[in-house]
N, C-alpha and C. Protein backbone atom coordinates (compact mmCIF):
# COMPACT_ATOMS: atom_id res chain seq x y z
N UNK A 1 -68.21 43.66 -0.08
CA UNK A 1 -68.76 44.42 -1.17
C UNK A 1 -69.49 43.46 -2.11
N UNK A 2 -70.45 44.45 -2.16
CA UNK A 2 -71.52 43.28 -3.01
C UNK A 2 -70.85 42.95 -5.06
N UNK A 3 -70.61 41.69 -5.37
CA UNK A 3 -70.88 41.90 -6.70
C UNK A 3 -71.11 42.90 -7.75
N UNK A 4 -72.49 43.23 -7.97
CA UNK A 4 -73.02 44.28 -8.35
C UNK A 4 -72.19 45.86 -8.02
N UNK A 5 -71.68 45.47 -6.68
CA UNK A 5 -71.07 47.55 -6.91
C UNK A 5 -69.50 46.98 -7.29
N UNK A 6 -68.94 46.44 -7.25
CA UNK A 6 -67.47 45.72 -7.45
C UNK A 6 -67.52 45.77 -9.04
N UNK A 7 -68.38 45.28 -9.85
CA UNK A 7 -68.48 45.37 -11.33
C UNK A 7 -68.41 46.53 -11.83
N UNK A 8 -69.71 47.60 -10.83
CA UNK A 8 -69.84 48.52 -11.11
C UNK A 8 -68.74 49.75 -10.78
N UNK A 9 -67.99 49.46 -9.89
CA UNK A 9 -67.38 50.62 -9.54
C UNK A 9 -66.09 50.25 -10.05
N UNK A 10 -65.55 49.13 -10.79
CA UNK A 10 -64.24 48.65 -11.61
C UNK A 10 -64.88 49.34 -12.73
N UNK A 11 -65.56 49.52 -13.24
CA UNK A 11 -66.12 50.14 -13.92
C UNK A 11 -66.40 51.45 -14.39
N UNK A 12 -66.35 51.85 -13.29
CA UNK A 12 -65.89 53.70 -13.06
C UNK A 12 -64.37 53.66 -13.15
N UNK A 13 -63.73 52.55 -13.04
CA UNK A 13 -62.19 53.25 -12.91
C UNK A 13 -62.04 52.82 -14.15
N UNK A 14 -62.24 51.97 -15.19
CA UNK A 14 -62.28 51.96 -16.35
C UNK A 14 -62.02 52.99 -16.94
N UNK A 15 -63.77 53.70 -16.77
CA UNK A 15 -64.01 54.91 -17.34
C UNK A 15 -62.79 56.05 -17.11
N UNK A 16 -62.24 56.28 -16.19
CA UNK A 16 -61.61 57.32 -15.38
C UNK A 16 -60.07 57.28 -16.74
N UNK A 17 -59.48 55.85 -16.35
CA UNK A 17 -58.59 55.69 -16.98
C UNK A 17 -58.58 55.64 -19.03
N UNK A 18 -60.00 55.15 -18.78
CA UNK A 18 -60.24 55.54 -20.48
C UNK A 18 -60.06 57.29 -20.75
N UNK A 19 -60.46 57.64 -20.04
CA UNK A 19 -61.04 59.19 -20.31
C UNK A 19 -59.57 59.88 -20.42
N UNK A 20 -58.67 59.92 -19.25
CA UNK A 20 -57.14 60.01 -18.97
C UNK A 20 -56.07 59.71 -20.24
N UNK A 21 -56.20 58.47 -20.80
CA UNK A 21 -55.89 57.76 -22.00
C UNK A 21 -56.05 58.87 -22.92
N UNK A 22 -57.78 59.20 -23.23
CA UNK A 22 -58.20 59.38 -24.22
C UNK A 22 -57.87 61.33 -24.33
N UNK A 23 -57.69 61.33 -23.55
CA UNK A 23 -56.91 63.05 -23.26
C UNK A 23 -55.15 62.86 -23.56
N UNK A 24 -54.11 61.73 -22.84
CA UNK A 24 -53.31 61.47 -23.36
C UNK A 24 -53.01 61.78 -25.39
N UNK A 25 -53.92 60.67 -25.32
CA UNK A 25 -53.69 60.72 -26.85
C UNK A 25 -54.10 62.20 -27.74
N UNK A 26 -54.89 62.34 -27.53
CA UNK A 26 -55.05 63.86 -28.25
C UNK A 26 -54.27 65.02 -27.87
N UNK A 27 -53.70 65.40 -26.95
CA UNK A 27 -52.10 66.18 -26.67
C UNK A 27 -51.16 65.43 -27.06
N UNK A 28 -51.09 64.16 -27.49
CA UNK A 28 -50.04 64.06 -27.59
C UNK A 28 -49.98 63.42 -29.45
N UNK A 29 -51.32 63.39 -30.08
CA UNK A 29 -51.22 63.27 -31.16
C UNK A 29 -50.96 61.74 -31.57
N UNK A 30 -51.47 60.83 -30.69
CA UNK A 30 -51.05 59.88 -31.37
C UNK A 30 -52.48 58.84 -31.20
N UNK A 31 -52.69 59.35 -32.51
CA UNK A 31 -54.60 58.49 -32.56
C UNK A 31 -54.47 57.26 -33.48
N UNK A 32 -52.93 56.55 -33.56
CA UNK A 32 -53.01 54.88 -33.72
C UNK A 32 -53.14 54.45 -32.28
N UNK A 33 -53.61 55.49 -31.12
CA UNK A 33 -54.14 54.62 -29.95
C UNK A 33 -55.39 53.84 -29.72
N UNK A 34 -56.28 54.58 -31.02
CA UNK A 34 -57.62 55.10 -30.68
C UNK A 34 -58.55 53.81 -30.64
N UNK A 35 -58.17 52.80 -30.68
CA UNK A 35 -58.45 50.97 -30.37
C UNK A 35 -58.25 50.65 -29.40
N UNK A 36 -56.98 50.74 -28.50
CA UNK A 36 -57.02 50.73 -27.47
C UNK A 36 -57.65 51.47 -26.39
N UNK A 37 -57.88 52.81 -26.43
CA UNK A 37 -59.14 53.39 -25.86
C UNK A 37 -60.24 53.28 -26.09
N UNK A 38 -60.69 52.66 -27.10
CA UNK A 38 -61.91 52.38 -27.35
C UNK A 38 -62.38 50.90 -26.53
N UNK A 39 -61.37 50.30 -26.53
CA UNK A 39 -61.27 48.86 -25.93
C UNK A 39 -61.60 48.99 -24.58
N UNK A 40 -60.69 50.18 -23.67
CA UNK A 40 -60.85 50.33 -22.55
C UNK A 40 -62.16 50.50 -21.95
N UNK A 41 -62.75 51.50 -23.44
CA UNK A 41 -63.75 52.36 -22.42
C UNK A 41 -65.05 51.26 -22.51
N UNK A 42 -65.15 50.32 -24.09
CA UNK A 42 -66.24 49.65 -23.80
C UNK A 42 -66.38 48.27 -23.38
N UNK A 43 -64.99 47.80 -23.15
CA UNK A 43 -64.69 46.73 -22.71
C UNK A 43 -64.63 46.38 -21.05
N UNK A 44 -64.05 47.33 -20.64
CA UNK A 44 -63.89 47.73 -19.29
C UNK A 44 -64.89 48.39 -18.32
N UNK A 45 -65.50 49.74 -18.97
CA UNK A 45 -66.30 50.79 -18.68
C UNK A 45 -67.59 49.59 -18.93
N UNK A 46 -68.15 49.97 -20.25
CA UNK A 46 -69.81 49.49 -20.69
C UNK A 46 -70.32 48.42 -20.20
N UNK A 47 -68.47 47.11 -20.50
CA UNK A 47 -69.18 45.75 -19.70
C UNK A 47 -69.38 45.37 -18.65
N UNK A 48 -68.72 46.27 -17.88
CA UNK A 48 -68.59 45.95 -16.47
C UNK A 48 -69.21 46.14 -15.95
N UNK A 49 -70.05 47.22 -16.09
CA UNK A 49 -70.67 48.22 -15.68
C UNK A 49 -72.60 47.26 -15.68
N UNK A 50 -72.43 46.48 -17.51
CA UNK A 50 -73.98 45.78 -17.61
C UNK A 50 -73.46 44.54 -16.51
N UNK A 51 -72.60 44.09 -16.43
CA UNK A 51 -72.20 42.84 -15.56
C UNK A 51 -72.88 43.22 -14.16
N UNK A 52 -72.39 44.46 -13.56
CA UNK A 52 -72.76 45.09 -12.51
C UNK A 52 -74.60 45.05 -12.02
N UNK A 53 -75.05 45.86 -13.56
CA UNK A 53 -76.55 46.15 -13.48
C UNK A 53 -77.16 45.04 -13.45
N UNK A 54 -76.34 43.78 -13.92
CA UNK A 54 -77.36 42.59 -13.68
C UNK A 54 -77.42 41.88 -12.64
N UNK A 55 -76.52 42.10 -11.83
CA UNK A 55 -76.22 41.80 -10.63
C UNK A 55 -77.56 42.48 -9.54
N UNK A 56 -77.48 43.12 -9.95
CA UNK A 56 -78.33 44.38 -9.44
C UNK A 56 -79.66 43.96 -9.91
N UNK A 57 -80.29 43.65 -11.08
CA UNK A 57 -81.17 43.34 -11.11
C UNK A 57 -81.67 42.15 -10.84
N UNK A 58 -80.60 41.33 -10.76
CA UNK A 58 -81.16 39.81 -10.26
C UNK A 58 -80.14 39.19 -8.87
N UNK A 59 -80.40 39.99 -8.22
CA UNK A 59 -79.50 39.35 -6.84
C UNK A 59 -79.09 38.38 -6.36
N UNK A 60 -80.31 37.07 -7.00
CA UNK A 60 -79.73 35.64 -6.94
C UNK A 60 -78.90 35.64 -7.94
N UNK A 61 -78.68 35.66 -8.60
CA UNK A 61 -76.89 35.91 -9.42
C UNK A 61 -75.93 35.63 -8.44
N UNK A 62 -76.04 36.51 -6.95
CA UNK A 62 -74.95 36.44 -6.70
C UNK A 62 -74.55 35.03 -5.01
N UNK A 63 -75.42 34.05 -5.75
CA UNK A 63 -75.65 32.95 -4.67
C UNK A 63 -74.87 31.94 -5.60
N UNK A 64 -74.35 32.32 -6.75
CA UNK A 64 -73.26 31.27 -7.13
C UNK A 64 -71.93 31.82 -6.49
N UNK A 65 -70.97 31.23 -6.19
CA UNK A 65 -69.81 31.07 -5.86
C UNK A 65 -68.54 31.62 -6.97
N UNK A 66 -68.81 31.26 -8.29
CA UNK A 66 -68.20 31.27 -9.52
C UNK A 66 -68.37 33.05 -9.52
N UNK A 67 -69.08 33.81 -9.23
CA UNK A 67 -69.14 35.15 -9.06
C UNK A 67 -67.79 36.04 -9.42
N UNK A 68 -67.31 35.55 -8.09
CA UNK A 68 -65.54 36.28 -8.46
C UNK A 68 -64.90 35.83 -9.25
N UNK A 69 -65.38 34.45 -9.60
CA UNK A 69 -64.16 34.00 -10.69
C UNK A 69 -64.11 34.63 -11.67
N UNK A 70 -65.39 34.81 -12.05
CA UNK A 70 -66.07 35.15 -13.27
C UNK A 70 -65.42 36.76 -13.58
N UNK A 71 -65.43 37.64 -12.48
CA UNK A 71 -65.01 39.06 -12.37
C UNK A 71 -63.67 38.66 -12.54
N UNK A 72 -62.84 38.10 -11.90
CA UNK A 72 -61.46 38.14 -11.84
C UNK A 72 -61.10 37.62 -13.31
N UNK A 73 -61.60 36.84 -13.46
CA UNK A 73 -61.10 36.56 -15.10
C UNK A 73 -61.51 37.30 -16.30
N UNK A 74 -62.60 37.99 -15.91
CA UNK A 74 -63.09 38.91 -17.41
C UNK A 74 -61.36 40.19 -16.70
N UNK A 75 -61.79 40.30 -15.53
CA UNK A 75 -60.80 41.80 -15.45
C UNK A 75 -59.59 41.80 -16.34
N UNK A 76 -58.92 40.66 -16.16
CA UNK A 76 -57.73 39.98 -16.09
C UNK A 76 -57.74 39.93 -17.71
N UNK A 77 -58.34 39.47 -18.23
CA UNK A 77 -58.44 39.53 -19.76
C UNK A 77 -58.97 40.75 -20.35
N UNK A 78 -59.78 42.16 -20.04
CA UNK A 78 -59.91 43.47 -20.33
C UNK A 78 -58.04 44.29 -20.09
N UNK A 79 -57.81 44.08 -18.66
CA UNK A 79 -56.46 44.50 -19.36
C UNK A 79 -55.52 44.01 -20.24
N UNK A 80 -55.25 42.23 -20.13
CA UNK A 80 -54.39 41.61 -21.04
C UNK A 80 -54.83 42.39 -22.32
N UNK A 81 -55.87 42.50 -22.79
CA UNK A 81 -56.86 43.13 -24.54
C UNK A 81 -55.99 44.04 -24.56
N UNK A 82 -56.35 45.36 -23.58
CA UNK A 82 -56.21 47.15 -24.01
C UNK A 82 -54.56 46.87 -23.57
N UNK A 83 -53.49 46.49 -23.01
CA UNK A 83 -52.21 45.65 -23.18
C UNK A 83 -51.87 45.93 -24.48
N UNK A 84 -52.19 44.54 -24.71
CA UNK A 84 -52.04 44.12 -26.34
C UNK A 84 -52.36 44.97 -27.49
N UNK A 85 -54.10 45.54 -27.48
CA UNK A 85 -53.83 46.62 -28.52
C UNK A 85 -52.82 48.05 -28.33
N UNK A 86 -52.77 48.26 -27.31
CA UNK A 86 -51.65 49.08 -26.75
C UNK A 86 -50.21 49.02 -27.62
N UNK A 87 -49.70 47.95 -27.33
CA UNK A 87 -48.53 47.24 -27.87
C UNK A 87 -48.27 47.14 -29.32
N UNK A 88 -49.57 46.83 -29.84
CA UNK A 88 -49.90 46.38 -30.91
C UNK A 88 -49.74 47.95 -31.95
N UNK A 89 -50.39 48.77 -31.33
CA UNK A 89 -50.23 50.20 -32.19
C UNK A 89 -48.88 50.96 -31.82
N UNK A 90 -48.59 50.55 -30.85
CA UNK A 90 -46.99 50.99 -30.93
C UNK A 90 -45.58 50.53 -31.18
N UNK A 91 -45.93 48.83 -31.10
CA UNK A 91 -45.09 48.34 -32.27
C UNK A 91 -45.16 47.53 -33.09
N UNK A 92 -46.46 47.00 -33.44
CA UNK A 92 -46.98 46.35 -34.26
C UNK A 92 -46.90 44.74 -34.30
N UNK A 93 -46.61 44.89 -32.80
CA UNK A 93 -46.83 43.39 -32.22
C UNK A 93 -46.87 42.78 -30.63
N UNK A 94 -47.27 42.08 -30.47
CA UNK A 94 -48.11 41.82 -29.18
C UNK A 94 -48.68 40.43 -28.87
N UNK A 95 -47.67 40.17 -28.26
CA UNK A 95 -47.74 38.55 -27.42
C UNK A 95 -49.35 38.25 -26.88
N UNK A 96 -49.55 39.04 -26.38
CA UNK A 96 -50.64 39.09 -25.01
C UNK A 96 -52.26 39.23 -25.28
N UNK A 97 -51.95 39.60 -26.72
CA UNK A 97 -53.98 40.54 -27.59
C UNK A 97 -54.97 38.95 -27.70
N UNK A 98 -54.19 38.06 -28.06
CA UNK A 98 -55.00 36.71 -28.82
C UNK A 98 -55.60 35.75 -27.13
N UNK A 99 -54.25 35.86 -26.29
CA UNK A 99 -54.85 35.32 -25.21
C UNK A 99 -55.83 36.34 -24.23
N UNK A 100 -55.45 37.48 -23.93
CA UNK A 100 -56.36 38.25 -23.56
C UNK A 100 -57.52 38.24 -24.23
N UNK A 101 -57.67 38.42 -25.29
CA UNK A 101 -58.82 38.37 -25.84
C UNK A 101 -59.81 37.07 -25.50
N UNK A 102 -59.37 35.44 -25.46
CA UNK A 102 -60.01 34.51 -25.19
C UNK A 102 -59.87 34.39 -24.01
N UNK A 103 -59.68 35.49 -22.61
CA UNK A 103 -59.85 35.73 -21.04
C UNK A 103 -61.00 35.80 -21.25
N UNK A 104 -60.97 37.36 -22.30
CA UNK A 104 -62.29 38.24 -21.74
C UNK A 104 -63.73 37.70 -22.62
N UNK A 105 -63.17 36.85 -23.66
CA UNK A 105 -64.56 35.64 -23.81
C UNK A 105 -65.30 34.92 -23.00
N UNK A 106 -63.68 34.32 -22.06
CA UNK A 106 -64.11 33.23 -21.19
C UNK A 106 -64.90 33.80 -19.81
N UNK A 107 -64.34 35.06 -19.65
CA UNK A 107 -65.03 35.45 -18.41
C UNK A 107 -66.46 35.96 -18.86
N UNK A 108 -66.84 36.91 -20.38
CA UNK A 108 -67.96 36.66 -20.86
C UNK A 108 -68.80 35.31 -20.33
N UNK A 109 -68.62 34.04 -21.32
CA UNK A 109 -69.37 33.10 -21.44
C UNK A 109 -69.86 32.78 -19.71
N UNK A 110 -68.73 32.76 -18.87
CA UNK A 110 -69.11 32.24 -17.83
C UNK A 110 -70.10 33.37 -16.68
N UNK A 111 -70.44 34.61 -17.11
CA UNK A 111 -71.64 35.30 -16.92
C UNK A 111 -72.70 35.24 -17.74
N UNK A 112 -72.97 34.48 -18.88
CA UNK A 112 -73.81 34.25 -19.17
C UNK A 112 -74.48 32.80 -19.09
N UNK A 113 -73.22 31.74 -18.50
CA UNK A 113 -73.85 30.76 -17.86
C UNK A 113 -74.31 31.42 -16.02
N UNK A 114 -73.68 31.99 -15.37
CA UNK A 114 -74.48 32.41 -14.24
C UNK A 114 -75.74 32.72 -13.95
N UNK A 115 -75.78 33.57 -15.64
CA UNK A 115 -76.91 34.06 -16.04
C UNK A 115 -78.04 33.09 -16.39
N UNK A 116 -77.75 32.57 -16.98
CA UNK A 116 -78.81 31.24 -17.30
C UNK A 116 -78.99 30.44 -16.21
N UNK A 117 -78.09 30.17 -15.71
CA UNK A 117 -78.41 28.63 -13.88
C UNK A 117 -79.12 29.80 -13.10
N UNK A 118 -79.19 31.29 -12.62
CA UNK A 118 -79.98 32.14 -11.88
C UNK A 118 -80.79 32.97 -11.95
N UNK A 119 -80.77 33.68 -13.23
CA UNK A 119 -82.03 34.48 -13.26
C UNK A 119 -83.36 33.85 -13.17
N UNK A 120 -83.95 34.39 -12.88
CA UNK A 120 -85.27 34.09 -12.84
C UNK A 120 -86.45 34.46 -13.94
């Protein structure tokens, strides 16, 4: 599976599970979630999704190697995040938000160095 649909289609399940979440919380009334779904849907859903389209638009992108790393570590740090704010609104504390959060930087930065050594 190419890059590009792997971004993109982690990306749909994002969405799926944001949406699920975001129905959770409104039956059940509890909208100190509403960070953590928000996290999901644009952290998970939106980024993954442009990660995907650029893949897609620049195909040599995917002649670096660092490719999966890059996916596996943003993933890995989008859930550690929606985790943590998770945790965080339900008990007002959370081991996991500060390092997750500098995953899903690190897997950031290192698509935008891909981005820079390949686009054209």
């Amino acid at each position: 599976m190419s890059l590009g649909r792997l971004h993109i289609l982690t990306g749909c399940v994002w969405l799926i599970l944001g949406m699920v979440f975001g129905i959770y919380i409104g039956i059940t009334d509890q909208t100190t979630q509403s960070n953590a779904h928000a996290h999901a849907n644009l952290l998970g859903f939106v980024i993954s999704v442009l990660f995907g389209l650029m893949y897609r638009a620049w195909p040599n992108l995917t002649t670096i190697r660092l490719g999966m790393v890059q996916f596996g570590i943003y993933q890995i740090g989008v859930v550690a995040l929606v985790i943590g704010k998770y945790q965080v609104a339900a008990t007002g504390v959370s081991a996991i938000i500060a390092p997750g959060s500098f995953v899903v930087v690190l897997g950031t930065l290192l698509m935008m160095w891909i981005f820079a050594a390949k686009a054209d």
